[in-house]
N, C-alpha and C. Protein backbone atom coordinates (compact mmCIF):
# COMPACT_ATOMS: atom_id res chain seq x y z
N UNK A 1 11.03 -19.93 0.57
CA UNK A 1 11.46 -19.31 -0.67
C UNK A 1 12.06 -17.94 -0.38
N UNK A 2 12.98 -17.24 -0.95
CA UNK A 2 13.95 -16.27 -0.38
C UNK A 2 12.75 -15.15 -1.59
N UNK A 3 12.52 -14.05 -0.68
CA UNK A 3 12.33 -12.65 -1.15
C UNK A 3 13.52 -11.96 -2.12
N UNK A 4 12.57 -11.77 -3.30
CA UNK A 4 13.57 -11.20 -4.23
C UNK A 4 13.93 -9.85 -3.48
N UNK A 5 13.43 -9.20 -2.87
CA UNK A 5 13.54 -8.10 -2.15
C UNK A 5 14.53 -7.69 -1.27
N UNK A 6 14.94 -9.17 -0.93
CA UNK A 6 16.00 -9.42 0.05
C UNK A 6 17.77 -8.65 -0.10
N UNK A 7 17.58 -8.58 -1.37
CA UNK A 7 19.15 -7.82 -1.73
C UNK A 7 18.83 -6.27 -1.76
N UNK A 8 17.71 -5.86 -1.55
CA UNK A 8 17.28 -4.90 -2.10
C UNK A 8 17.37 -3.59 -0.57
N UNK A 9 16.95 -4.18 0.51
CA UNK A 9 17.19 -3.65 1.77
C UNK A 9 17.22 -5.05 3.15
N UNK A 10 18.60 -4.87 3.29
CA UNK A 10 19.06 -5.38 4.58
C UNK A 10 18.99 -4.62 5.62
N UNK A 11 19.31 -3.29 5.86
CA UNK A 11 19.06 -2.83 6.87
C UNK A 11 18.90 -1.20 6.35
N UNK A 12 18.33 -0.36 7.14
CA UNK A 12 18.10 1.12 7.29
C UNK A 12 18.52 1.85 8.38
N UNK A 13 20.01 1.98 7.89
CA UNK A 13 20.16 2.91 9.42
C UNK A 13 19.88 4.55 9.66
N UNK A 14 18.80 4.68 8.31
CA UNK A 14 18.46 6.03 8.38
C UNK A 14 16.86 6.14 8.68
N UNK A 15 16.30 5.10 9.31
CA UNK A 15 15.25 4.64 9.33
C UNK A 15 15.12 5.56 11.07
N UNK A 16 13.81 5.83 11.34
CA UNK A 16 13.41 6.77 12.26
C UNK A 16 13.96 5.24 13.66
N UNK A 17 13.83 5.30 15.08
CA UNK A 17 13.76 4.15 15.91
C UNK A 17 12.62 3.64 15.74
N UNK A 18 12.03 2.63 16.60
CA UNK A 18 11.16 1.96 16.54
C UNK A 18 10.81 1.19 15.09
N UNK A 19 9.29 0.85 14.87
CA UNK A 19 9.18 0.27 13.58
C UNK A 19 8.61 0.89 12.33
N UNK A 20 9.29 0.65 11.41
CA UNK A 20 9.09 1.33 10.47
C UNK A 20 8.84 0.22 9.40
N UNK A 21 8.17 0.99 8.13
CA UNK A 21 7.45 0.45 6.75
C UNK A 21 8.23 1.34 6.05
N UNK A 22 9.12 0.71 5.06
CA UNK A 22 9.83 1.33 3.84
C UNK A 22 8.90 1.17 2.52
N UNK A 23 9.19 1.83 1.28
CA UNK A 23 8.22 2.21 0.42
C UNK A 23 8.11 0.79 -0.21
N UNK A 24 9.20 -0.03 -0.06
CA UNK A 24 9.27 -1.72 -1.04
C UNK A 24 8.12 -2.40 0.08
N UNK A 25 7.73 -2.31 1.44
CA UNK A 25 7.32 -3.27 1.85
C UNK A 25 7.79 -3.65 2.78
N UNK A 26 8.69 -3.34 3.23
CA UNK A 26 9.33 -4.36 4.24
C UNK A 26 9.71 -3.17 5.61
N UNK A 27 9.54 -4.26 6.96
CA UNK A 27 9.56 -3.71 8.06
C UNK A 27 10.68 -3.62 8.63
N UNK A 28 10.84 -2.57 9.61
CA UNK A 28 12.16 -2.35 10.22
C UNK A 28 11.85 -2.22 11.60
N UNK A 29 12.45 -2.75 12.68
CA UNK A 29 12.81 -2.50 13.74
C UNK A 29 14.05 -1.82 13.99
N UNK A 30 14.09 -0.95 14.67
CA UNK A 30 15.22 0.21 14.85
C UNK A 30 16.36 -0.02 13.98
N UNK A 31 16.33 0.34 12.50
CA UNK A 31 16.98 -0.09 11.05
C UNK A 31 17.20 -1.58 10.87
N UNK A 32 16.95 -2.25 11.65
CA UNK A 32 17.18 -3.54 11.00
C UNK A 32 16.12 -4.36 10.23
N UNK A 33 16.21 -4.88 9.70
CA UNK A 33 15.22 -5.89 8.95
C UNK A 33 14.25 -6.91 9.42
N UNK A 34 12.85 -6.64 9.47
CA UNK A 34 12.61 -7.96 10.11
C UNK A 34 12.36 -9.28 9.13
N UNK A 35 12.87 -10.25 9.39
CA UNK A 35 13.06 -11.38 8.45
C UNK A 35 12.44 -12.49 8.62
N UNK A 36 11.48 -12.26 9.77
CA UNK A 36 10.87 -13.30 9.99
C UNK A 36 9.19 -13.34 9.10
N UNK A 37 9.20 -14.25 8.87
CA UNK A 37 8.00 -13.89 7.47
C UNK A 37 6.65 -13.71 7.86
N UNK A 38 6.09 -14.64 9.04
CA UNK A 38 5.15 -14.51 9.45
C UNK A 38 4.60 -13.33 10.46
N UNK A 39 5.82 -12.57 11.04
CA UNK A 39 5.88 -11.73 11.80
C UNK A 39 5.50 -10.18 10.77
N UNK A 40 6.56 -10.46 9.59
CA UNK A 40 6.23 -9.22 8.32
C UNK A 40 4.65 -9.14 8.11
N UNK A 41 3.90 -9.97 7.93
CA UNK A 41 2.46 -10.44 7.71
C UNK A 41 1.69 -10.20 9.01
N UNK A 42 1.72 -10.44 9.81
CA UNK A 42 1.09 -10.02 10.85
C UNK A 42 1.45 -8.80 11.17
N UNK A 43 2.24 -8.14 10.83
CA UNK A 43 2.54 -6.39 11.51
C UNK A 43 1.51 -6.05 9.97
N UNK A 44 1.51 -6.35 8.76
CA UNK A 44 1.09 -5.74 7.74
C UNK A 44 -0.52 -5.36 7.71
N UNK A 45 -1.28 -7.17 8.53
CA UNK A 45 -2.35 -6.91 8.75
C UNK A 45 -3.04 -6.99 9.75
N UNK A 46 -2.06 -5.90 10.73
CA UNK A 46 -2.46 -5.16 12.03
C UNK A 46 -2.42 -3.98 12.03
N UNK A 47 -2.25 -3.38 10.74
CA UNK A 47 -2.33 -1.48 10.54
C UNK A 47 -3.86 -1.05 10.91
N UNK A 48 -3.25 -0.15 11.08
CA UNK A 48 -4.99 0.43 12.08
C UNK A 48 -4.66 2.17 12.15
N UNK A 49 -5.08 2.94 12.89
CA UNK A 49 -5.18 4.35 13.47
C UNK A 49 -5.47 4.23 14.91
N UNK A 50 -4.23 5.13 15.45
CA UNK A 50 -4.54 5.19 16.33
C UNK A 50 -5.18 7.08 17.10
N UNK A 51 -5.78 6.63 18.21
CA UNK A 51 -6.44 8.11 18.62
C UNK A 51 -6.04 9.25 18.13
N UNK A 52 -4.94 9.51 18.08
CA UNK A 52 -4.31 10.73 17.25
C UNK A 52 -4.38 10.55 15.78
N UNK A 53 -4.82 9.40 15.45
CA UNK A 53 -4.92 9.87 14.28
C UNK A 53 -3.35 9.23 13.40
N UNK A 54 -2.39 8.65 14.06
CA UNK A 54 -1.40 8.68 13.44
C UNK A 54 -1.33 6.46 12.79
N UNK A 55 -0.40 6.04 12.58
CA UNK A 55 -0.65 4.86 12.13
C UNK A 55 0.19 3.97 13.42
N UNK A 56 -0.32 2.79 13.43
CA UNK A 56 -0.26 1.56 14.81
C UNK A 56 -0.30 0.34 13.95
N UNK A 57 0.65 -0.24 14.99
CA UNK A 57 0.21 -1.75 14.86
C UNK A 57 -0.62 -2.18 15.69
N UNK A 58 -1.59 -3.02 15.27
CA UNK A 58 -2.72 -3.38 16.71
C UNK A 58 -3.08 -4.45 16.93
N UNK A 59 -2.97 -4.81 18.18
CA UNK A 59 -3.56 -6.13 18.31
C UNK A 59 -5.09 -6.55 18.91
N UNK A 60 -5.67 -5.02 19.00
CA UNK A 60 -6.82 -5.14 19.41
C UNK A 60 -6.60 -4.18 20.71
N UNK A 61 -5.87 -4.78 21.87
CA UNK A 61 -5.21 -4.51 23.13
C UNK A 61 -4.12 -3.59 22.97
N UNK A 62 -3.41 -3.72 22.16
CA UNK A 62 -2.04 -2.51 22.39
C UNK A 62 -1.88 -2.47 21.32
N UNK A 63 -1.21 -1.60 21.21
CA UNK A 63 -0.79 -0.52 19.81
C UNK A 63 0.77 0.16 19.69
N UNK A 64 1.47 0.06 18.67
CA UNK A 64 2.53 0.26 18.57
C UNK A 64 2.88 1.13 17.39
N UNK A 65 3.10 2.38 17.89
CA UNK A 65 2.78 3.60 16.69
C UNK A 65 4.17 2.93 15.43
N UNK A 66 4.20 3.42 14.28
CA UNK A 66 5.41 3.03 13.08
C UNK A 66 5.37 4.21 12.30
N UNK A 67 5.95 4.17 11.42
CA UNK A 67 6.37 5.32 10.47
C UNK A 67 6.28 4.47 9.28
N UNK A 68 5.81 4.87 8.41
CA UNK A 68 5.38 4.49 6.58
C UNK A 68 6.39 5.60 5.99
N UNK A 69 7.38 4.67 4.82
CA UNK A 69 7.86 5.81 4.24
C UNK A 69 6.89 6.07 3.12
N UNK A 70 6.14 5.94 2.99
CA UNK A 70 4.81 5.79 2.00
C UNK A 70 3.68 5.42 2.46
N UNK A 71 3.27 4.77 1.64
CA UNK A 71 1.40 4.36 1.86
C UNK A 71 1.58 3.34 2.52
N UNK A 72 1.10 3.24 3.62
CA UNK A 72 1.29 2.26 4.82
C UNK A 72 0.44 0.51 4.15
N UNK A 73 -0.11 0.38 2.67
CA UNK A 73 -0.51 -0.81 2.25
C UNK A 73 -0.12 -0.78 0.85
N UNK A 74 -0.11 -1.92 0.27
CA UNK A 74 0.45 -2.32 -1.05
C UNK A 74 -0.74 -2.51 -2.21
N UNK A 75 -1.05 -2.37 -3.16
CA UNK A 75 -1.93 -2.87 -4.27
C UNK A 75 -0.47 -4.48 -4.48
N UNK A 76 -0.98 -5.48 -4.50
CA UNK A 76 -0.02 -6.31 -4.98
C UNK A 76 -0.05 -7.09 -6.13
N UNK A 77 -1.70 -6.91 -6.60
CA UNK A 77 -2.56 -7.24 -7.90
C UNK A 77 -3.81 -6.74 -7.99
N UNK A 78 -3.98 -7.15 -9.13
CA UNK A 78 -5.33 -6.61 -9.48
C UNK A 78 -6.80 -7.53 -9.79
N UNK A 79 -7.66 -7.42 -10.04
CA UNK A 79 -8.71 -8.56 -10.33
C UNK A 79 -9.23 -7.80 -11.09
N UNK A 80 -9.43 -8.23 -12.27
CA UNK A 80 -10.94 -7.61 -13.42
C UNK A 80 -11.75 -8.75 -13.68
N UNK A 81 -11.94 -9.59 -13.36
CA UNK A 81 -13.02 -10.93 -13.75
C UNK A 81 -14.35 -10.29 -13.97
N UNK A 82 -15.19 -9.36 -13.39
CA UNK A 82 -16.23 -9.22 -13.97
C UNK A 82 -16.85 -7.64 -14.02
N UNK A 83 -16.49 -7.48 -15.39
CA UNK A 83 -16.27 -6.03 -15.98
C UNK A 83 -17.28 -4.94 -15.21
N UNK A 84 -18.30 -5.54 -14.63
CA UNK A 84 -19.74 -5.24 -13.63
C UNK A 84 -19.21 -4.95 -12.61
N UNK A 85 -18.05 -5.13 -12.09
CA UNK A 85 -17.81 -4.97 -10.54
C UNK A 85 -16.07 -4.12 -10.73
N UNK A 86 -15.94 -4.04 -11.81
CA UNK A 86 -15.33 -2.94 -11.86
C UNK A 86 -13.66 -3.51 -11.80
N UNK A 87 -12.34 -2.64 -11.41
CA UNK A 87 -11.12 -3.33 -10.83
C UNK A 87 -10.89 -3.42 -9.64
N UNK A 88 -10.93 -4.73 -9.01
CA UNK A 88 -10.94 -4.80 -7.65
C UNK A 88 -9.52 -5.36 -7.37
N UNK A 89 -9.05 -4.26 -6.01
CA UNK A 89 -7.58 -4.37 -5.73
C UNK A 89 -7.25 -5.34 -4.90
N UNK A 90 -5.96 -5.86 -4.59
CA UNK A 90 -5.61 -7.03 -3.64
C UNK A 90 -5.04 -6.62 -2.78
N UNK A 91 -4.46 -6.49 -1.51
CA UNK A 91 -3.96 -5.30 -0.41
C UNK A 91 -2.73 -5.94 -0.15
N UNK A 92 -1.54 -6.25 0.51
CA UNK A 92 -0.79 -6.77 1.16
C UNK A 92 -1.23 -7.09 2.63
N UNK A 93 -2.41 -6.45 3.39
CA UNK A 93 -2.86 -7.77 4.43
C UNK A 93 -3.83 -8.54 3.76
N UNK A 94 -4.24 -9.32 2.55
CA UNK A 94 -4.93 -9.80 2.00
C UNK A 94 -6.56 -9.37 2.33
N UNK A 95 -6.63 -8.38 2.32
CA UNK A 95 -8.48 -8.05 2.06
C UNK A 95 -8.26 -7.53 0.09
N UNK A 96 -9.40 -7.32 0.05
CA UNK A 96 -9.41 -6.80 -1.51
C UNK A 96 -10.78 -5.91 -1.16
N UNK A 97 -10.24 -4.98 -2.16
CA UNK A 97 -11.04 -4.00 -2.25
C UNK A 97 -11.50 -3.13 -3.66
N UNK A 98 -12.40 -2.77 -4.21
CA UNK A 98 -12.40 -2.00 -5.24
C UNK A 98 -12.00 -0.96 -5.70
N UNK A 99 -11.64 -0.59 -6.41
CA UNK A 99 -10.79 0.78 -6.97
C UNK A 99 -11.46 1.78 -7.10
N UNK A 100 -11.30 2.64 -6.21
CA UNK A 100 -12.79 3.94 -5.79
C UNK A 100 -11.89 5.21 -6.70
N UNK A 101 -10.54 5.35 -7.34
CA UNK A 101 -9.78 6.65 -7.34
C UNK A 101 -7.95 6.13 -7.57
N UNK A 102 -7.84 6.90 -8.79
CA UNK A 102 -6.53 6.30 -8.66
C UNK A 102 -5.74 7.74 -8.92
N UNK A 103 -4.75 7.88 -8.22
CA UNK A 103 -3.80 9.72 -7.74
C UNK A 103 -2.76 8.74 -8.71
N UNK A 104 -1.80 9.63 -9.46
CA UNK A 104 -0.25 9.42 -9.77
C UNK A 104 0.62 10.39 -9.35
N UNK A 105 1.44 10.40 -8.14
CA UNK A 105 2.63 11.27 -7.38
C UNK A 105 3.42 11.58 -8.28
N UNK A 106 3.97 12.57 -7.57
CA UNK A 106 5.26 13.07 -8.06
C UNK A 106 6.32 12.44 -8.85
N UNK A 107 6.03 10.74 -7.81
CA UNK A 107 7.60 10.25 -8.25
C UNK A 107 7.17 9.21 -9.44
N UNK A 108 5.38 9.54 -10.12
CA UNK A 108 5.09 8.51 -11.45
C UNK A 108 4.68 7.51 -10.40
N UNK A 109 4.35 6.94 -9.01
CA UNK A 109 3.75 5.82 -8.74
C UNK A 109 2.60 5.94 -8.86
N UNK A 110 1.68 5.33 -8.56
CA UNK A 110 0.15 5.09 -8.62
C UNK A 110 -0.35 4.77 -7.19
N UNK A 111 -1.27 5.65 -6.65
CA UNK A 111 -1.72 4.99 -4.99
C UNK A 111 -3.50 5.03 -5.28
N UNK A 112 -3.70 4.71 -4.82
CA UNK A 112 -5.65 4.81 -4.17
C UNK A 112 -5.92 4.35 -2.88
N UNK A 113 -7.00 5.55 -2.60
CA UNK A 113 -7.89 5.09 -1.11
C UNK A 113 -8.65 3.74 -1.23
N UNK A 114 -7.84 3.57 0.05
CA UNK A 114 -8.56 2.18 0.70
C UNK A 114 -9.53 2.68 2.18
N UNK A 115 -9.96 1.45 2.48
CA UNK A 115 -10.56 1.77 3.49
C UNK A 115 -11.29 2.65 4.13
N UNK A 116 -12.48 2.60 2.52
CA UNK A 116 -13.18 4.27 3.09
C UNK A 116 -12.41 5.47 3.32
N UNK A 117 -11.60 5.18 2.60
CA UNK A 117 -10.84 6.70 2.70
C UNK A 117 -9.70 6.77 3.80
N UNK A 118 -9.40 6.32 4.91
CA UNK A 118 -8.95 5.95 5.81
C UNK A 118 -7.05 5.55 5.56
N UNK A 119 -6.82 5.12 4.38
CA UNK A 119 -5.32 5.20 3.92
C UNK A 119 -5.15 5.15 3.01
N UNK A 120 -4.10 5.23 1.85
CA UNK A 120 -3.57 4.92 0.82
C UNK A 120 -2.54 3.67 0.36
N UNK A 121 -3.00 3.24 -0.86
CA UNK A 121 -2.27 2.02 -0.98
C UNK A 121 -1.39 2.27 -2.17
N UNK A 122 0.01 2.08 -2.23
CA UNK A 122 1.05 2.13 -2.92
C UNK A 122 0.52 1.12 -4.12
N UNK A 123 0.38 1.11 -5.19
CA UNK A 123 0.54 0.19 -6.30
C UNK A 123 2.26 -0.97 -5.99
N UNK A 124 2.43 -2.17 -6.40
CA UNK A 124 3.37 -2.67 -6.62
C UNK A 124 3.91 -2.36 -7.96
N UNK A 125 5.08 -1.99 -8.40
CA UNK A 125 5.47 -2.21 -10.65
C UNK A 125 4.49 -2.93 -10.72
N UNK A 126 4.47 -4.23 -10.69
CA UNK A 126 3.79 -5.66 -11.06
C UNK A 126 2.21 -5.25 -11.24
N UNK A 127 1.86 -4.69 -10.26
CA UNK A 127 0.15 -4.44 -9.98
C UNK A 127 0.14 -3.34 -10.87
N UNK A 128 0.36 -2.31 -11.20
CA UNK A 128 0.56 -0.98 -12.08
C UNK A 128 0.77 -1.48 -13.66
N UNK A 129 1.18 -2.33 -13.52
CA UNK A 129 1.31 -2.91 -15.06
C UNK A 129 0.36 -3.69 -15.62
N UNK A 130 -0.05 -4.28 -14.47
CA UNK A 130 -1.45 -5.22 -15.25
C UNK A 130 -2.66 -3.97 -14.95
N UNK A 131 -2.81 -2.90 -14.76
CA UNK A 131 -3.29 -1.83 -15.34
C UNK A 131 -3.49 -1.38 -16.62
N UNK A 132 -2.40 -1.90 -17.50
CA UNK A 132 -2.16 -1.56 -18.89
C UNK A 132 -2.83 -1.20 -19.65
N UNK A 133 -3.66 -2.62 -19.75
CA UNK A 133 -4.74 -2.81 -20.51
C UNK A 133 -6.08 -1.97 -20.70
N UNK A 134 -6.40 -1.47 -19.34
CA UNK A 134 -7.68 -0.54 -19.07
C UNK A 134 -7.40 1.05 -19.51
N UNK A 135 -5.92 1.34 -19.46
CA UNK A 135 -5.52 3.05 -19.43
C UNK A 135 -6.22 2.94 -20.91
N UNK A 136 -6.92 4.30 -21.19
CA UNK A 136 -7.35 4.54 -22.27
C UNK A 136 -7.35 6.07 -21.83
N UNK A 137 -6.67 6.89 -22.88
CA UNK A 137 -6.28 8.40 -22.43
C UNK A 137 -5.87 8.45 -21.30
N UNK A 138 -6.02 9.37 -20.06
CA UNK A 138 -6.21 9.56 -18.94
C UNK A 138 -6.88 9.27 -17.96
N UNK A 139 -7.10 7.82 -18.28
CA UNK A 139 -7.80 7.13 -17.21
C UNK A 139 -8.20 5.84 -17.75
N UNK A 140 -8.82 5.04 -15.95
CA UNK A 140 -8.45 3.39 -16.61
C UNK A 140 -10.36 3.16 -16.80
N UNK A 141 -10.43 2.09 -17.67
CA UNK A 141 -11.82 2.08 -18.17
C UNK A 141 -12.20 0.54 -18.07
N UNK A 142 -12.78 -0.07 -17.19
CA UNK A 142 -13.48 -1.34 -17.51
C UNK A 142 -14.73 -1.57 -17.10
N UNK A 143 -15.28 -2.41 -18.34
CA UNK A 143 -16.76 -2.30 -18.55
C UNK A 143 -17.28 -1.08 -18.54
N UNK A 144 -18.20 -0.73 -17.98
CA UNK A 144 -18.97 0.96 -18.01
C UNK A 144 -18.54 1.52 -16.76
N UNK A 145 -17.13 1.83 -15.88
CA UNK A 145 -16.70 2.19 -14.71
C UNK A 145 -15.31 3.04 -15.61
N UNK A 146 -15.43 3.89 -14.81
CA UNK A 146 -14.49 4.98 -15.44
C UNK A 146 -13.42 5.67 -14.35
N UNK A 147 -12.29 5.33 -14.73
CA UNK A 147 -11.26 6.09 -13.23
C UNK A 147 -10.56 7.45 -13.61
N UNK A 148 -10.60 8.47 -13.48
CA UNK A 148 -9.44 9.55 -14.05
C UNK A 148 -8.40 9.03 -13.42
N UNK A 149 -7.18 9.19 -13.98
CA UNK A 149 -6.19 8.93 -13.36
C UNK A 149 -5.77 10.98 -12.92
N UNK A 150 -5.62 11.02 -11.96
CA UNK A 150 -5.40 12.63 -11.28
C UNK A 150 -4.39 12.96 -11.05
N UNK A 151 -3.45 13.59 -11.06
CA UNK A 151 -2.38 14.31 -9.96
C UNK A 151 -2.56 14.47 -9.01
N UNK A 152 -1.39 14.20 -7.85
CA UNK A 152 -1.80 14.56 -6.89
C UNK A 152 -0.36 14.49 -6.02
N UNK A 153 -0.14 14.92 -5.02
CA UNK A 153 1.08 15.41 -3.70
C UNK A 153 0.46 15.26 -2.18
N UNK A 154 0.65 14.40 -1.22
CA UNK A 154 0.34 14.34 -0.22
C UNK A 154 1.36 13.50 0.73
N UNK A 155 1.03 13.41 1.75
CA UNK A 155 1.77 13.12 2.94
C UNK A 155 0.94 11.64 2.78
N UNK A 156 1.68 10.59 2.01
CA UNK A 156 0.98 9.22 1.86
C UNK A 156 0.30 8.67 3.10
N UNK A 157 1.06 8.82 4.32
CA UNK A 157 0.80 8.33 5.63
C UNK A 157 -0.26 8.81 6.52
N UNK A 158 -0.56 9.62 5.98
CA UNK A 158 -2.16 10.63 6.18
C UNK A 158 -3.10 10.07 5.87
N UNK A 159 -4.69 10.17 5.92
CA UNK A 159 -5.67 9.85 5.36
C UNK A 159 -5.69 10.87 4.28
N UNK A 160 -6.37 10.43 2.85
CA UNK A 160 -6.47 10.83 1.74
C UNK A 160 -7.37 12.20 2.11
C-alpha cells in the first residue's frame, strides 16, 4: 500500500549526511529517502542512546549515530479503554506507553516523555485529535487522571 506521505518528502538535500529522521517520520540516508518499508521500521525500533548521550540506531552490537529533526518517536494513536489506566500512547516502534505529561511547542504540536524520561514523542495530527475529547480547559482529563497541558521550548532530540 503506497504511504500517503510519499508525495510529501522524496528526498532532503538539506538533510545533515548520514541518517536522518525528519519531523513527518520518515528516514533519510544522505538526503535520500529510504523506501524500503521494513527497513523504515526496523531503524524506528532500534532508537536507543548512545554513550554520549546523543541518539543511535542499535542493533545491540553497533550503533549508528542519526539526527531527529524532532522527537526522535511518534504518538501514532491513542488508547482510552479503561478510564483507570488513564491515556495510554502508541509509539511508532510499536511499544505503548502511558501519558506521564503532555508540553505544546512553539510550533502548536503536542510531544510527551517516553521512556522514563529518556525521549520525546511527537504527537501525529491524527493522534492529537483523538485527544479532543479529554481537553477540558487546559488540560486533558480521563477518568480521575489529570494532564496540564504546559508550554514548553526544547531541543526535541534531547532528553526531556
Amino acid at each position: 500500500m503506497r504511504d500517503p506521505r510519499d508525495d510529501l518528502e522524496d528526498a532532503r538535500p538539506d538533510a545533515p549526511p548520514g541518517l536522518y529522521l525528519s519531523r513527518r517520520g520518515n528516514w533519510f540516508h544522505d538526503g535520500e529517502r529510504v523506501r524500503h518499508d521494513r527497513l523504515s521500521r526496523l531503524l524506528s525500533g532500534s532508537i536507543g542512546r548512545g554513550d554520549d548521550g546523543g541518539l543511535v540506531v542499535t542493533t545491540g552490537r553497533d550503533e549508528l549515530p542519526f539526527v531527529a529533526e524532532d522527537a526522535p518517536f511518534f504518538v501514532l494513536t491513542i488508547r482510552a479503554d479503561d478510564p483507570c489506566a488513564g491515556i495510554v500512547l502508541c509509539l511508532s516502534d510499536g511499544r505503548q506507553e502511558p501519558l506521564v505529561d503532555v508540553v505544546v511547542g512553539p510550533d502548536d504540536r503536542l510531544r510527551s516523555p517516553i521512556g522514563n524520561g529518556a525521549y520525546w514523542a511527537l504527537f501525529t495530527r491524527s493522534a492529537a485529535q483523538l485527544l479532543e475529547p479529554f481537553v477540558v480547559d487546559d488540560a486533558l482529563v480521563c477518568g480521575l487522571r489529570r494532564w496540564p497541558v504546559r508550554p514548553g521550548s526544547a531541543d526535541w532530540s534531547c532528553p526531556p
